[in-house]
Protein backbone atom coordinates (compact mmCIF):
# COMPACT_ATOMS: atom_id res chain seq x y z
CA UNK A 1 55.39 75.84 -42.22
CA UNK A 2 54.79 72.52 -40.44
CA UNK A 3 57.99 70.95 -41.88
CA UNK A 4 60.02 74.19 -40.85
CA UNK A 5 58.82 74.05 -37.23
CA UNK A 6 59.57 70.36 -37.26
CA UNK A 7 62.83 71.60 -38.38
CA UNK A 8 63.44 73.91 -35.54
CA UNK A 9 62.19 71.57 -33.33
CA UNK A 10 65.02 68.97 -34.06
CA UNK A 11 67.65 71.71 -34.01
CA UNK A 12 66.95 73.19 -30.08
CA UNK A 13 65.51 69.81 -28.67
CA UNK A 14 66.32 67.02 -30.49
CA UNK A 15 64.63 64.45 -33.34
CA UNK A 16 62.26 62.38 -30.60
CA UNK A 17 61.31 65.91 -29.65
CA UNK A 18 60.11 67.30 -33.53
CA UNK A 19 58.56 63.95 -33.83
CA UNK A 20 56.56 64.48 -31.08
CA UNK A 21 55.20 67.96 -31.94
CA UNK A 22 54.77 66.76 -35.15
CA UNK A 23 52.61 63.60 -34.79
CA UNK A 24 50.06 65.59 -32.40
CA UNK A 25 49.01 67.58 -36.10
CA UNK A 26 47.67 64.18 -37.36
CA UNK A 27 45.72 63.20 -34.43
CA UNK A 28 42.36 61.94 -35.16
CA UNK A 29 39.55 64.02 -34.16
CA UNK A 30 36.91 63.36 -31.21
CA UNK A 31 33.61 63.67 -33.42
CA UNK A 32 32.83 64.06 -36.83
CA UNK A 33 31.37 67.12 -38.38
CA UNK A 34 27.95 67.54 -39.94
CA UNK A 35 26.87 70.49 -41.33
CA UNK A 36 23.96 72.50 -39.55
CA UNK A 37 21.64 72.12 -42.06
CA UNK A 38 22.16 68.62 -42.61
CA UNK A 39 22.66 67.53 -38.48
CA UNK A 40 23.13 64.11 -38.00
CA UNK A 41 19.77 61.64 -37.56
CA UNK A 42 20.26 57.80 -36.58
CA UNK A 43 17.49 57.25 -38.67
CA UNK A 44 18.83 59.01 -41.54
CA UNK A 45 21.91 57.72 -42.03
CA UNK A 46 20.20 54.34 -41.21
CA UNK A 47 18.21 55.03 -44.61
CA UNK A 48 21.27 56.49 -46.27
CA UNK A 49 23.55 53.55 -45.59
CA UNK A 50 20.54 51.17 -47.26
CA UNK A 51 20.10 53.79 -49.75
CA UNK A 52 23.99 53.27 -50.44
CA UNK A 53 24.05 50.01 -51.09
CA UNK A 54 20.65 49.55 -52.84
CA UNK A 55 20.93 48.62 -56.66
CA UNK A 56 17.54 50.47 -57.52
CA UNK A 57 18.48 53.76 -56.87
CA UNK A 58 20.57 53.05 -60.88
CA UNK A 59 18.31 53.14 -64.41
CA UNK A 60 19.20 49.73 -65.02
CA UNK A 61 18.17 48.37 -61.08
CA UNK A 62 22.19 46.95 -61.62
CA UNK A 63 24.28 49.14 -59.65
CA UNK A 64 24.69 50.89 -56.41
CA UNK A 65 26.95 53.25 -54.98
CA UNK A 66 29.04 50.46 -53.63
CA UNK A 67 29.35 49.19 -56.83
CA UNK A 68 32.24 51.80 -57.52
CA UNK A 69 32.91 52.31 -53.72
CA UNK A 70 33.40 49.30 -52.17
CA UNK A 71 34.21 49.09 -48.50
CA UNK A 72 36.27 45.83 -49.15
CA UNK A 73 38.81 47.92 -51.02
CA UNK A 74 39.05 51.04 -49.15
CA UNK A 75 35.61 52.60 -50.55
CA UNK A 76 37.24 52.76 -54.15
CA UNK A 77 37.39 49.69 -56.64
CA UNK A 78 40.87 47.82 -57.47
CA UNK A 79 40.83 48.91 -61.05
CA UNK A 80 42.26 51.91 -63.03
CA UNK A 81 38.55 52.68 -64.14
CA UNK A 82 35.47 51.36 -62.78
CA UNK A 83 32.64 50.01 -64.99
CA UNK A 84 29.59 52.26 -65.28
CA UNK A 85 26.42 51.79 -67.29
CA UNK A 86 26.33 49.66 -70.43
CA UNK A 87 29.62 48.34 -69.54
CA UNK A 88 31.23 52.09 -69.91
CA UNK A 89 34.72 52.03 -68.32
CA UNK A 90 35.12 55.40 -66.34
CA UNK A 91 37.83 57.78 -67.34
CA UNK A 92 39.05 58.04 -63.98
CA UNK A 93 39.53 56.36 -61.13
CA UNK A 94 36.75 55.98 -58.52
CA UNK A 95 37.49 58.38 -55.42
CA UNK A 96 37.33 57.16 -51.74
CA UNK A 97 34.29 58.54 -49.51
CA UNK A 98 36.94 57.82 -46.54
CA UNK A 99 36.32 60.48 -44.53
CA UNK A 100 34.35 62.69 -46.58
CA UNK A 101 32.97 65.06 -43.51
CA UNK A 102 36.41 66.31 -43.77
CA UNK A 103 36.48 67.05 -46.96
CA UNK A 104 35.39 69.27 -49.66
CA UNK A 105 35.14 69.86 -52.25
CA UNK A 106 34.69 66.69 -53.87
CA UNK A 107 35.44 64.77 -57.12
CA UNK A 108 38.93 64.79 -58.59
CA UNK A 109 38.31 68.27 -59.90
CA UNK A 110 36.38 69.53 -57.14
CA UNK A 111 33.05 70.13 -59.34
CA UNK A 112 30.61 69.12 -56.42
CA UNK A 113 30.51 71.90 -53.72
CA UNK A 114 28.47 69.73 -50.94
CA UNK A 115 28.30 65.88 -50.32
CA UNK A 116 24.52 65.75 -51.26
CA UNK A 117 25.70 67.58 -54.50
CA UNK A 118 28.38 64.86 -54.89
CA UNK A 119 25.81 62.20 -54.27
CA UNK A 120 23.59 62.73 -57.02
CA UNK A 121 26.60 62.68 -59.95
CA UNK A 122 27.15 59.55 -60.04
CA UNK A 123 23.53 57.96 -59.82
CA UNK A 124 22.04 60.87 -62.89
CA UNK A 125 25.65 60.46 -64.54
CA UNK A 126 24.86 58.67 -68.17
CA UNK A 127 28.16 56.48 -68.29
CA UNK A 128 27.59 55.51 -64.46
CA UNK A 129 24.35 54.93 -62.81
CA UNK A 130 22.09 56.49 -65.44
CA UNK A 131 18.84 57.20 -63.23
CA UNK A 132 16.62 60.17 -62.98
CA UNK A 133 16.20 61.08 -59.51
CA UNK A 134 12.62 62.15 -60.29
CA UNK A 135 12.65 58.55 -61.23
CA UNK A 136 14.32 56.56 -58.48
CA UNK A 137 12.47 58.85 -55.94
CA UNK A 138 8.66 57.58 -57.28
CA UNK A 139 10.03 53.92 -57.44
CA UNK A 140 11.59 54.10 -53.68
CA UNK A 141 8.04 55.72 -52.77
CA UNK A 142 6.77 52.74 -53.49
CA UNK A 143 8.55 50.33 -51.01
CA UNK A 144 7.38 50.62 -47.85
CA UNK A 145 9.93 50.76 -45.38
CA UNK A 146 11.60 53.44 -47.54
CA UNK A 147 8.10 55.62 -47.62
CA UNK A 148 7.71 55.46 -44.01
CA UNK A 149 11.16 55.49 -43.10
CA UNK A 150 11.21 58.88 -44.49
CA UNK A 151 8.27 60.31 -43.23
CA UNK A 152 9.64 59.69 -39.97
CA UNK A 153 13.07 61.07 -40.60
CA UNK A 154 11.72 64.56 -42.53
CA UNK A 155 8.17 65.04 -41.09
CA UNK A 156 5.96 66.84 -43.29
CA UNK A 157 8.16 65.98 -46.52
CA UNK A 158 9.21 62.70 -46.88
CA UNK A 159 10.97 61.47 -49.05
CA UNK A 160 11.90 64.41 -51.78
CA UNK A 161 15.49 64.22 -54.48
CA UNK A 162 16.72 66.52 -51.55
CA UNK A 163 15.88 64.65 -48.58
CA UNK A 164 16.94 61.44 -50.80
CA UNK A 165 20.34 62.75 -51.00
CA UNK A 166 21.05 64.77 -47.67
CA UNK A 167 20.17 60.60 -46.53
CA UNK A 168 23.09 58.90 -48.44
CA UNK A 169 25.37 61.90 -47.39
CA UNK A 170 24.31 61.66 -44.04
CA UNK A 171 25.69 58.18 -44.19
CA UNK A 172 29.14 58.72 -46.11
CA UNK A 173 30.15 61.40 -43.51
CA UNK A 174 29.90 58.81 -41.01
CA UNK A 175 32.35 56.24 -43.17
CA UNK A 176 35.25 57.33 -41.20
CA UNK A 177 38.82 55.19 -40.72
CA UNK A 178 38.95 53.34 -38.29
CA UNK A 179 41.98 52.91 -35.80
CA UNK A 180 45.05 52.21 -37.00
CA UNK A 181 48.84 51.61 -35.56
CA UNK A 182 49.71 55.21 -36.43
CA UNK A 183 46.76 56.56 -34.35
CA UNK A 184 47.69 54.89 -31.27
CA UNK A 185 51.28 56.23 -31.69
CA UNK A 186 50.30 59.30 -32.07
CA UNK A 187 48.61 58.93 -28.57
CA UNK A 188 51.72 57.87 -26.88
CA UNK A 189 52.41 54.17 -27.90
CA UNK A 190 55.71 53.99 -28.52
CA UNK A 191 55.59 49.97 -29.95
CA UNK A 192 52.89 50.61 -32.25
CA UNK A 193 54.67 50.88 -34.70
CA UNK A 194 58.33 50.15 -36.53
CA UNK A 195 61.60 52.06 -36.33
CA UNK A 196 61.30 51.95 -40.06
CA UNK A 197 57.72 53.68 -39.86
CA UNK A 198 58.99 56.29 -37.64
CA UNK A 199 61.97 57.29 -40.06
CA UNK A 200 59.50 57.38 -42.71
CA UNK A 201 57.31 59.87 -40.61
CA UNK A 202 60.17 61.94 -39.93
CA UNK A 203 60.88 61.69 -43.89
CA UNK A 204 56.90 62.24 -44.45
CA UNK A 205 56.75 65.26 -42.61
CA UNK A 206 60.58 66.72 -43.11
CA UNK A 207 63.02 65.65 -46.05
CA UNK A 208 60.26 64.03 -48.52
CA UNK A 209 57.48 67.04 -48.16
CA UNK A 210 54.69 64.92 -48.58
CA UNK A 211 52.93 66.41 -45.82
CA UNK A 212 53.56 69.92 -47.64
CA UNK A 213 49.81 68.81 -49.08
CA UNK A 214 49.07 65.61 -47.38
CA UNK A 215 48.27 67.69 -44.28
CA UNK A 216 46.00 66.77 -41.07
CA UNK A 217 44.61 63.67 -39.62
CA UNK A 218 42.83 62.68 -43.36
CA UNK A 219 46.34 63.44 -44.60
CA UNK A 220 44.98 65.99 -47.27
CA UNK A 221 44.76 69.63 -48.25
CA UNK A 222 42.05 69.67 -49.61
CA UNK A 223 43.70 71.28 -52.99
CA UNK A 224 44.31 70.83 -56.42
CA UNK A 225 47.93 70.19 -57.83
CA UNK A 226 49.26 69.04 -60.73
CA UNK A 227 52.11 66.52 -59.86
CA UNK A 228 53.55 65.77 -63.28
CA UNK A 229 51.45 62.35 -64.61
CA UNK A 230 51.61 61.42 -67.87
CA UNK A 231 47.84 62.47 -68.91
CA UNK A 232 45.63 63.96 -71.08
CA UNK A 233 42.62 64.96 -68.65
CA UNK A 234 42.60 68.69 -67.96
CA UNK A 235 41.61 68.34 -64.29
CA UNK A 236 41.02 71.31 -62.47
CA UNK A 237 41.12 73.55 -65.36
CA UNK A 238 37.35 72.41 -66.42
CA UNK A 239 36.74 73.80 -63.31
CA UNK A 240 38.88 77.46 -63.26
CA UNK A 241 40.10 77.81 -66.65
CA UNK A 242 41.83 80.72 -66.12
CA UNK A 243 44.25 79.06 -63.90
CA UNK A 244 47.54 77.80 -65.48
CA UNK A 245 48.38 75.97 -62.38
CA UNK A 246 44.41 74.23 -62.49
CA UNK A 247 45.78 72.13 -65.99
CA UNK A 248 46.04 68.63 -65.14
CA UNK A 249 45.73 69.22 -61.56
CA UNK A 250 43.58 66.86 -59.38
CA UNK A 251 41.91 67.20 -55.59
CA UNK A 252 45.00 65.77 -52.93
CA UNK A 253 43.79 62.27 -52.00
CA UNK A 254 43.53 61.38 -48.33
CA UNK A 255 46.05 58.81 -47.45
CA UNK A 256 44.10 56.61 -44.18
CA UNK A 257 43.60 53.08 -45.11
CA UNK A 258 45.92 53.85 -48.43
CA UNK A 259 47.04 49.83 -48.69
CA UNK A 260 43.62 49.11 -49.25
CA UNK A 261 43.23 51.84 -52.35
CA UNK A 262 45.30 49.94 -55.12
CA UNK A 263 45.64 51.57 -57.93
CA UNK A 264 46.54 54.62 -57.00
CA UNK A 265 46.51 58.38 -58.81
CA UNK A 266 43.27 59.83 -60.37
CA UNK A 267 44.26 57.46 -63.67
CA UNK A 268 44.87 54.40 -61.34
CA UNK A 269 47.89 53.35 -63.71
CA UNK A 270 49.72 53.17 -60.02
CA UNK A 271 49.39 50.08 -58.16
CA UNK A 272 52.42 49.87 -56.08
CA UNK A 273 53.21 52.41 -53.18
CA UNK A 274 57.19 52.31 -54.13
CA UNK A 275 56.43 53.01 -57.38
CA UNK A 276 54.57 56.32 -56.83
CA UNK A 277 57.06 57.67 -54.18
CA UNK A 278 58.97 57.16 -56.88
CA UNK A 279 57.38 59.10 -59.29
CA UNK A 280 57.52 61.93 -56.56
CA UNK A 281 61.38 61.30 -56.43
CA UNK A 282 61.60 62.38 -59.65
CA UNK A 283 59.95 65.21 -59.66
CA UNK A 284 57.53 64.48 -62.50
CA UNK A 285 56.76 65.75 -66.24
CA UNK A 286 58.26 68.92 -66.35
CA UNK A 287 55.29 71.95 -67.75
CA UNK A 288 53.82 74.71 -66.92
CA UNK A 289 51.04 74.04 -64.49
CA UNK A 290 53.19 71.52 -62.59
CA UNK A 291 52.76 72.44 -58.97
CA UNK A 292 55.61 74.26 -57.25
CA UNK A 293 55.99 71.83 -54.92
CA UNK A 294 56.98 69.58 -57.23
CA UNK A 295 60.42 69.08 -57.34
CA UNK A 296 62.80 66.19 -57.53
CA UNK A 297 64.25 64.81 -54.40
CA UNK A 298 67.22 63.27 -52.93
CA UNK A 299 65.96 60.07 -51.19
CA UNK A 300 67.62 56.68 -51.86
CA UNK A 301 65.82 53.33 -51.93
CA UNK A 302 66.21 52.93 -47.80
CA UNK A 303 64.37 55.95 -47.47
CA UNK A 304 62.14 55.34 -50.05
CA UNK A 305 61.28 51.85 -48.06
CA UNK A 306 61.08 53.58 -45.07
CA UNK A 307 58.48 55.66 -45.97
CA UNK A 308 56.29 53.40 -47.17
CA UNK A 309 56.72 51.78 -43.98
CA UNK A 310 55.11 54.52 -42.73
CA UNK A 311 52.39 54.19 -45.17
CA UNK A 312 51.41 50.74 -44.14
CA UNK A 313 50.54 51.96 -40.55
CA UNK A 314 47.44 53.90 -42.09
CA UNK A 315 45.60 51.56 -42.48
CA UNK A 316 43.38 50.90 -40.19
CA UNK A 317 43.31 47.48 -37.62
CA UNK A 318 39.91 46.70 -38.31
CA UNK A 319 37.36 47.72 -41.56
CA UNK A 320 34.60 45.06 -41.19
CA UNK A 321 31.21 47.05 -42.81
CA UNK A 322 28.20 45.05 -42.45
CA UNK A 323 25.83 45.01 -45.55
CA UNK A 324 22.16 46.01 -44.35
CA UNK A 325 19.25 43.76 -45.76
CA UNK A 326 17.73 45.66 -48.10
CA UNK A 327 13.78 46.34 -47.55
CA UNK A 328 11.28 44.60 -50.89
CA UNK A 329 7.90 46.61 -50.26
């Protein structure tokens, strides 16, 4: 729909026109959403974010959530699998929490409904952080500034598995993108970015399709589609098994801060942003659940350079993510 109105658009008023209408669809938004059971609390996401970043909430003491979603390289890791428990490489490739209060469901396959249900996989996962909650909650007890930290934040409770995790989801909804050239064109600034960049939106959004599911200011819909990799992981279908078009089909990644994301794909075996508009190009593996969107498309390598011009200008100007000092009793 959004590409056909763009269309129009160009026809009755002209390309600078479309452009414009079309660029007001990814503005950012003004605040970020928390659910109403889960409002946002300074102090909670205070105790999420050291939560997040605190080694002890694994079996081992060895790993945190950063461990696999490091802010230095876009919240992901820069291999095709990162390294779980016992030196277990994962079989896919470690998601962003970018923007994750605009998103859901989460995982690849979309097996966690909420973030707080999303938050305890990976710590009670065997080949990741192999913890018991029940476990991590009575050694956290323990430490003061966590103890009293939460009786503050949940009066009356404390700290519980549930008040444990609504505190590290508290903090990922608030890992947003920050600013980044293509924001402040989209509010007006005509140098902020290339010529290039703006052929490649007007490819993005028109010629290419791309934002037929990278839709919206986090650049995703939020759906599953299989887009013709070479892979043997079922995707969605452990998920809806009924679905023929749920085979091999994986959640629609976000794109902000995408040069920081390297390797790309659920598999990672992508690490170069030509090389998987490329892929699109082709139109990928030809089978049955292959998404109907999927189809091969005419763009030569100007084009192809053009849009990830465009890419480039997602990412945002500044990422800096101060560590918090972690509290010892």
């Amino acid at each position: 729909m959004l590409r056909g109105f763009v269309l129009l658009l160009s026809c009755l008023f002209g390309v600078e026109t479309a452009l414009a209408a079309d660029r007001s669809e990814f503005r950012r938004p003004d605040t970020i959403p928390f659910p109403s059971e889960a409002p946002y609390s300074l102090l909670t996401a205070t105790l999420g974010k050291m939560l997040y970043f605190d080694p002890r909430l694994s079996g081992a003491q060895n790993m945190s959530c950063a461990s696999c979603h490091n802010p230095s390289f876009g919240w992901e890791t820069p291999v095709a699998g990162a390294v779980g428990a016992q030196n277990t490489r994962l079989g896919r490739h470690a998601p962003t929490i970018l923007n994750m209060a605009w998103v859901e469901p989460y995982f690849w396959d979309g097996r966690a409904a909420t973030l707080e249900e999303q938050a305890a996989g990976p710590i009670t996962a065997a080949v990741e952080m192999n913890a018991k909650l029940s476990d991590v909650v009575e050694r956290l007890r323990g430490i003061a500034v966590y103890r009293e930290g939460f009786e503050r934040a949940f009066p009356g409770i404390g700290m519980t598995e549930e008040t444990l995790l609504r505190a590290i989801a508290t903090y990922e909804r608030t890992v947003v993108a920050g600013w980044a050239p293509f924001d402040r064109w989209v509010e007006g600034d005509e140098s902020a970015i290339s010529d290039a960049a703006k052929r490649g939106f007007a490819l993005f959004a028109g010629k290419a399709r791309c934002a037929d599911c990278h839709s919206g200011w986090n650049m995703t819909d939020n759906l599953f589609h299989d887009i013709g990799l070479e892979t043997d992981d079922i995707g969605r279908a452990a998920i809806e098994p009924n679905d023929p078009l749920a085979r091999h089909a994986f959640k629609t990644p976000g794109l902000r801060n995408i040069t920081n994301r390297s390797p790309y794909t659920h598999n990672g075996e992508t690490y170069d942003l030509r090389e998987i508009i490329e892929h699109y190009v082709s139109g990928g593996i030809q089978r049955p659940s292959l998404s109907p969107l999927m189809r091969p498309l005419d763009l030569g390598d100007d084009e192809i350079g053009d849009l990830v011009a465009f890419l480039v200008t997602l990412t945002a100007e500044e990422s800096d993510v101060p560590t918090p000092t972690l509290p010892t009793n």
